[in-house]
Protein backbone atom coordinates (compact mmCIF):
# COMPACT_ATOMS: atom_id res chain seq x y z
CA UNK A 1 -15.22 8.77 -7.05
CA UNK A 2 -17.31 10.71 -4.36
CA UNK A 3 -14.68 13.28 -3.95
CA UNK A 4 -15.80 15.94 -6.56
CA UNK A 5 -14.90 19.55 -7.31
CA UNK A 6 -17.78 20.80 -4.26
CA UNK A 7 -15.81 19.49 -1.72
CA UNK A 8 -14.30 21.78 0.52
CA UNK A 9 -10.94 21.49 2.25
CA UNK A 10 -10.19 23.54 5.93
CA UNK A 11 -9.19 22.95 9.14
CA UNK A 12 -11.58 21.38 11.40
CA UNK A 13 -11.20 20.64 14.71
CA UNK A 14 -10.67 17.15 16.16
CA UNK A 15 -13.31 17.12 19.26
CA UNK A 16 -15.61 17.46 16.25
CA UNK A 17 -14.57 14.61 14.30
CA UNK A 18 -15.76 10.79 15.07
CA UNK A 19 -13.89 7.63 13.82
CA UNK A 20 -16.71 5.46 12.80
CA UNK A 21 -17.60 1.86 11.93
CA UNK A 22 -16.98 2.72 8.03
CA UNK A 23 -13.07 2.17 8.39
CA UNK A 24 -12.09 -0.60 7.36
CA UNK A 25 -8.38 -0.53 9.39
CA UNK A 26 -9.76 -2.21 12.61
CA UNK A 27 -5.97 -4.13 13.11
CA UNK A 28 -2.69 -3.06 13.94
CA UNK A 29 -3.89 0.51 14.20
CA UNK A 30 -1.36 2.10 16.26
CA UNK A 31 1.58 0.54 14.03
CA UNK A 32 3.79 2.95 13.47
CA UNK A 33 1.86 5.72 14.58
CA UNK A 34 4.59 7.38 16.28
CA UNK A 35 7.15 7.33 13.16
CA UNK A 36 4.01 9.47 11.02
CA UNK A 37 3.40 11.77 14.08
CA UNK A 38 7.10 12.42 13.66
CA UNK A 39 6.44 12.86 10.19
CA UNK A 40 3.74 15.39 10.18
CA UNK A 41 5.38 17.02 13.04
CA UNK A 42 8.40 17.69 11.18
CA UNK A 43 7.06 17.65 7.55
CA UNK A 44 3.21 18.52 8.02
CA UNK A 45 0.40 16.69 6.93
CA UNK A 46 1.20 16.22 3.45
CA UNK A 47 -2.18 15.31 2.28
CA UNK A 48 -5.74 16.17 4.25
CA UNK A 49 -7.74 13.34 5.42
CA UNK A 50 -11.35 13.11 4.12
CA UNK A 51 -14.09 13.24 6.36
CA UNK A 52 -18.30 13.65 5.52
CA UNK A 53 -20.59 15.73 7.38
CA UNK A 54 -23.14 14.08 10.17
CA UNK A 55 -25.67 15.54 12.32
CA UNK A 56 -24.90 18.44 14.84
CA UNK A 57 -22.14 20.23 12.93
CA UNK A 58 -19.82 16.61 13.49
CA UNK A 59 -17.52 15.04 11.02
CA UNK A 60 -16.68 11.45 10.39
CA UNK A 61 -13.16 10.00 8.97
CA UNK A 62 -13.63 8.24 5.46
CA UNK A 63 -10.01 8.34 4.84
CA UNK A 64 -7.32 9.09 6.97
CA UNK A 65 -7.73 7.48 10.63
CA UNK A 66 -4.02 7.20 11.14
CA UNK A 67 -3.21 10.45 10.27
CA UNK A 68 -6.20 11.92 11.97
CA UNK A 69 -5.08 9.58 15.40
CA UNK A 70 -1.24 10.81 15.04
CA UNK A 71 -2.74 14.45 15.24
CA UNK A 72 -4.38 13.38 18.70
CA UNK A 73 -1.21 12.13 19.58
CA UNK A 74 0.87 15.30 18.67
CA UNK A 75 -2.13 17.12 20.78
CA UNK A 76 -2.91 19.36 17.59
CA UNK A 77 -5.92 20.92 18.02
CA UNK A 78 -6.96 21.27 14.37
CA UNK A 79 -6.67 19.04 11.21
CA UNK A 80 -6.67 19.90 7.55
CA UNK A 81 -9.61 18.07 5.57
CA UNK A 82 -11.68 17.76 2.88
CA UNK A 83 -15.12 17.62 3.34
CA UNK A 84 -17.39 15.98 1.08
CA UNK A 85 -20.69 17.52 0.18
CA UNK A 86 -22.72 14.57 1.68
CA UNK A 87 -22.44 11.99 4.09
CA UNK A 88 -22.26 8.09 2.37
CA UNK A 89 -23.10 4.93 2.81
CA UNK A 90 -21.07 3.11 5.33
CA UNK A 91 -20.02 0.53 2.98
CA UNK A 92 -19.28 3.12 0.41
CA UNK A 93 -16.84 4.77 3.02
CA UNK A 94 -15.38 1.09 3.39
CA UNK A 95 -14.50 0.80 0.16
CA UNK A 96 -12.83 4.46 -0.02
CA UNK A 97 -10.62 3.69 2.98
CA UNK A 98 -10.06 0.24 1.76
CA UNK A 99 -8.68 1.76 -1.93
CA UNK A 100 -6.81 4.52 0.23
CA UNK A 101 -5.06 1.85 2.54
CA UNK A 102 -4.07 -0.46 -0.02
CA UNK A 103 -1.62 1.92 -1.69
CA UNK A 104 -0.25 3.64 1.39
CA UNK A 105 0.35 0.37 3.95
CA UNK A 106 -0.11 -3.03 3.52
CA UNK A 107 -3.46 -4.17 5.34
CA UNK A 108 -4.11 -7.39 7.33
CA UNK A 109 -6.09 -9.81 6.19
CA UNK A 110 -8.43 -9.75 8.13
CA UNK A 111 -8.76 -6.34 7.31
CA UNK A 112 -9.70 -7.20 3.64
CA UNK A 113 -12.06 -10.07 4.88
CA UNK A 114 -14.08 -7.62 6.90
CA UNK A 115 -14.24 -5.09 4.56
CA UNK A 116 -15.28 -7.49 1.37
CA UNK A 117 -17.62 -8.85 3.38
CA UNK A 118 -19.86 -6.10 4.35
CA UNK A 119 -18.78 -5.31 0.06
CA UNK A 120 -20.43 -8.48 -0.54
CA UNK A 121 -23.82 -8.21 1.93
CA UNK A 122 -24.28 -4.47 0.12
CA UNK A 123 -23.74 -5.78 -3.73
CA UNK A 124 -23.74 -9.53 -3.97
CA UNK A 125 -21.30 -9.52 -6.33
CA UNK A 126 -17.64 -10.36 -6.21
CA UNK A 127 -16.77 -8.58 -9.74
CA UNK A 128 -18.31 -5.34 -8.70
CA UNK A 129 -16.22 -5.53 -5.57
CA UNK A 130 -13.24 -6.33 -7.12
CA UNK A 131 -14.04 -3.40 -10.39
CA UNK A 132 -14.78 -1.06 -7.22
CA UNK A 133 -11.25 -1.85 -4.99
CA UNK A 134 -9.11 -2.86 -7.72
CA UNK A 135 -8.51 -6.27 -6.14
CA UNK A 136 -8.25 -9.52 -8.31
CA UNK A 137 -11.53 -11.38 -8.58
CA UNK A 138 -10.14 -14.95 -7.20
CA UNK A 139 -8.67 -12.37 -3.88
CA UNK A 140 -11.99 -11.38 -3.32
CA UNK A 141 -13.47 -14.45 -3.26
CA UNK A 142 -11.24 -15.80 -0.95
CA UNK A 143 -11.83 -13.05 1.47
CA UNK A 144 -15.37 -13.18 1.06
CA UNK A 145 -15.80 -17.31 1.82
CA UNK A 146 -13.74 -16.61 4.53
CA UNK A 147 -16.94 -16.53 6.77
CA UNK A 148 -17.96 -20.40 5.55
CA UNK A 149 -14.27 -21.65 7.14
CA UNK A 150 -14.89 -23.99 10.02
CA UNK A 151 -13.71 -21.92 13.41
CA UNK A 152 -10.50 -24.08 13.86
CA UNK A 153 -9.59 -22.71 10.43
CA UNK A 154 -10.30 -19.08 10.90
CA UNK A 155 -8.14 -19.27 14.13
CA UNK A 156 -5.19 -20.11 11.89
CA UNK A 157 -6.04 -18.03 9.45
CA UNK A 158 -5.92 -14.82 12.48
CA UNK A 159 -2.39 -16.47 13.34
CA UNK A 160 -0.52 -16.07 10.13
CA UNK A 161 -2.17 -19.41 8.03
CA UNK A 162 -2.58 -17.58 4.21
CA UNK A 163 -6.01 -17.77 3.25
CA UNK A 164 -5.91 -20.33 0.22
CA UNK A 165 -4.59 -22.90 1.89
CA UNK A 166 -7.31 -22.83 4.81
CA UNK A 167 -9.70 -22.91 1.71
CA UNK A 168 -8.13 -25.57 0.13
CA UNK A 169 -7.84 -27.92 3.67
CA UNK A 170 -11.96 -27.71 4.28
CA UNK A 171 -12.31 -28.28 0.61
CA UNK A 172 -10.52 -31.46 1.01
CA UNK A 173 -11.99 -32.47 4.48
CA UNK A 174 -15.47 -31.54 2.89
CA UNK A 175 -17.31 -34.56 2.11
CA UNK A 176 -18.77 -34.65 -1.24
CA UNK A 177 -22.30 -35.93 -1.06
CA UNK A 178 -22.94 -34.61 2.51
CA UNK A 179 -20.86 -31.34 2.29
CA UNK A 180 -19.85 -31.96 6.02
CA UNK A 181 -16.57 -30.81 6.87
CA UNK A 182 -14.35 -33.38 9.01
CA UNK A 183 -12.94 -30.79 11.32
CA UNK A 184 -10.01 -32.55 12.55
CA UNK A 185 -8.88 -33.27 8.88
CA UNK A 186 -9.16 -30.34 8.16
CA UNK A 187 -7.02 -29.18 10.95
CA UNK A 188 -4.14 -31.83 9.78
CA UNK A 189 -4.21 -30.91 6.10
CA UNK A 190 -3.77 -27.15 7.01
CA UNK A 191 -1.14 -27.65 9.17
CA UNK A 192 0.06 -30.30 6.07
CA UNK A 193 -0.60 -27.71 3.24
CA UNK A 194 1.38 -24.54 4.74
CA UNK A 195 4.95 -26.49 3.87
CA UNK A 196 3.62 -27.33 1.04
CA UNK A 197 4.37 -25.46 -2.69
CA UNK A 198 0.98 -24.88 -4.82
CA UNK A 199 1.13 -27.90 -6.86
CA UNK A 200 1.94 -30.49 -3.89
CA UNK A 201 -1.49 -28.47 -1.97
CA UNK A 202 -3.27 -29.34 -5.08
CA UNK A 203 -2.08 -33.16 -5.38
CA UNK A 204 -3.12 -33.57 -1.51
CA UNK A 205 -6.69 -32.07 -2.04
CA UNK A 206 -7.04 -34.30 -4.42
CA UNK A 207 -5.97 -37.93 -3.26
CA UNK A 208 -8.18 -36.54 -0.64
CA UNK A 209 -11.69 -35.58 -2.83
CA UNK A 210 -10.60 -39.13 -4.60
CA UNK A 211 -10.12 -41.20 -1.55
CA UNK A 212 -12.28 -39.79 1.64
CA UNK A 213 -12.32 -42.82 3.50
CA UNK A 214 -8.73 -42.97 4.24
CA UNK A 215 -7.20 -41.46 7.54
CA UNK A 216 -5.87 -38.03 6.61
CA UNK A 217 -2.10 -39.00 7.31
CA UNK A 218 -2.09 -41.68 5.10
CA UNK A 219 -3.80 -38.98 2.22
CA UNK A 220 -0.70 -36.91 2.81
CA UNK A 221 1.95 -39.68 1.82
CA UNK A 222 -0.48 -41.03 -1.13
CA UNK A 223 -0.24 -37.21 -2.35
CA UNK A 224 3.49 -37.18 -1.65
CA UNK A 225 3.77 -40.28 -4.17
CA UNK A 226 2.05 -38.91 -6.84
CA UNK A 227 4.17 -39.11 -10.24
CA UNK A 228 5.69 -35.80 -11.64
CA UNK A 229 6.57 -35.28 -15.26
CA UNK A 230 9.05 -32.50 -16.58
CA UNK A 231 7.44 -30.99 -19.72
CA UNK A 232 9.87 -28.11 -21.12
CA UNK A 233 7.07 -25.02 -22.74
CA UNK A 234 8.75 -22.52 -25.60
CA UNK A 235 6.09 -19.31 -25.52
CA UNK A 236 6.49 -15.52 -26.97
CA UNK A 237 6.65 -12.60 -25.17
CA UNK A 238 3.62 -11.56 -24.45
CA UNK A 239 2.02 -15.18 -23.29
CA UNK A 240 5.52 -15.16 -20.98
CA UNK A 241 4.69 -11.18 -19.82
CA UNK A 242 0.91 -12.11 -19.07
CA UNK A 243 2.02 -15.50 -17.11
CA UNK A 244 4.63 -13.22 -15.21
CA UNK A 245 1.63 -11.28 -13.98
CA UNK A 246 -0.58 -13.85 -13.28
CA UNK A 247 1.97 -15.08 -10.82
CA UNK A 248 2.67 -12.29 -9.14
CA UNK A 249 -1.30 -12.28 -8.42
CA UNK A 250 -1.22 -15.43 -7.46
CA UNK A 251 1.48 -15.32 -5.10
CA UNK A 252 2.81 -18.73 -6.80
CA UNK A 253 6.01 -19.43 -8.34
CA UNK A 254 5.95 -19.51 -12.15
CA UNK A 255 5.84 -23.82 -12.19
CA UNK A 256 2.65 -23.74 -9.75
CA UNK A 257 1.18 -20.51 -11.94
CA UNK A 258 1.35 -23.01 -15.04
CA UNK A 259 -0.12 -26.40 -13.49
CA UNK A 260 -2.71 -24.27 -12.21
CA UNK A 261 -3.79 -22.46 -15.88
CA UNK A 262 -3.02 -26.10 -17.38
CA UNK A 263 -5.21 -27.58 -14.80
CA UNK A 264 -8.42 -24.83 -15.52
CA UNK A 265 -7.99 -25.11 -19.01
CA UNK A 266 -8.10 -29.13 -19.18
CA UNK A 267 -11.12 -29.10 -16.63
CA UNK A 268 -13.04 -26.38 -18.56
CA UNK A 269 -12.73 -28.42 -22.04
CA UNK A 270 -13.52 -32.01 -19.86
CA UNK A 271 -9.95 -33.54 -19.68
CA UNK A 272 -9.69 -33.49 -16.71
């Protein structure tokens, strides 16, 4: 962590602070703003924001925007911070006010797209992003393909549409030898796939990948006709304790958590 034992904590004032491009909040700011400049001014700042040195004796956030925007608000004229002993990288400061954000208020998505993104264009690798931010590996490399979604797509996705399932729509819309995506597909099985559970998104992408030629409507009542068998699973503890978690990553239910591991396994081994 770039916050070390040489950096030094005091008041600084806020004309000489600048929020810069490194935060990687750039939604919903203001939310709630009021109820922590009620906080602080009751409670106090509980914990100093941290902000690195830039040219002309100036300061800019790293962590903290909110708290540093609520002390604007409350028309303080000084903050408490911790300086660190060097400026950093801006994508370096991303990923410290990403980490900082994730455990103190839940973040947008598009919040997490943006900031994985630049992640990405710095490292190139999705498993140093997600050993840097803590993040799953499959999260972060849904945020990062966000930027290959067709526009239609990312509209939804800015509207409330989860992530996945945008994936999963252009996936099935994508044809296979061309890798053209049939836009207005792509729209239907999106709009298809949101009432959907896990397992019923997976049976549509695939009637579709099998069977591109037919109109998308008629894809969606093939994959609604697809045959489901009941198989009944006995495992120990710590097999049930690790699938547990695994859904709770996921954001599945515990049936769709074990199609999908079922599913990976068969296709790794050639079954499927």
């Amino acid at each position: 962590m770039i916050i070390t034992g040489n950096s030094e904590v005091k008041e600084i004032p806020l004309e000489k602070i600048d929020i810069g491009l490194s935060q990687v909040r750039t939604s919903d700011v203001n939310e709630g703003l009021q109820e922590l400049a009620d906080s602080i001014e009751k409670i106090g700042l509980l914990e100093p924001i941290v902000v690195a040195p830039q040219a002309e004796g100036r300061y800019e956030v790293v962590t903290g925007q909110r708290r540093f925007l609520a002390h604007q608000h409350l028309k303080r004229e000084t903050i408490r911070a911790t300086i660190l002993p060097e400026p950093v990288d801006p994508e370096i400061a991303k990923a410290i006010s990403l980490t900082e954000n994730m455990v103190r208020q839940n973040l947008s998505t598009q919040d997490y797209i943006d900031a994985c993104t630049d992640l990405y264009r710095k490292y190139g690798s999705i498993k140093r992003i997600s050993d840097t931010l803590g993040l799953p590996y499959y999260k972060v490399s849904q945020y990062v393909k966000y930027e290959q979604l067709i526009e239609p797509l990312k509209q939804k996705v800015e509207r409330g549409l989860k992530l996945d399932v945008a994936l999963r729509a252009q996936k099935a819309a994508t044809d296979s030898i061309s890798k053209e995506v049939n836009k207005e597909a792509a729209v239907i099985y999106a709009e298809e796939m949101q009432k959907m559970s896990g397992l019923q998104q997976r049976q549509l992408e695939k009637v579709a990948i099998q069977e591109p030629h037919i109109p998308p409507k008629e894809i969606i009542q093939r994959s609604k006709r697809q045959q489901q068998i009941n198989l009944r699973v006995v495992v120990g503890q710590n097999l049930y304790n690790a699938l547990n978690q695994f859904t709770q990553d996921e954001e599945i239910d515990q049936n769709n958590a074990v199609i999908t591991l079922l599913e990976a396994a068969l296709s790794e081994r050639g079954y499927l």
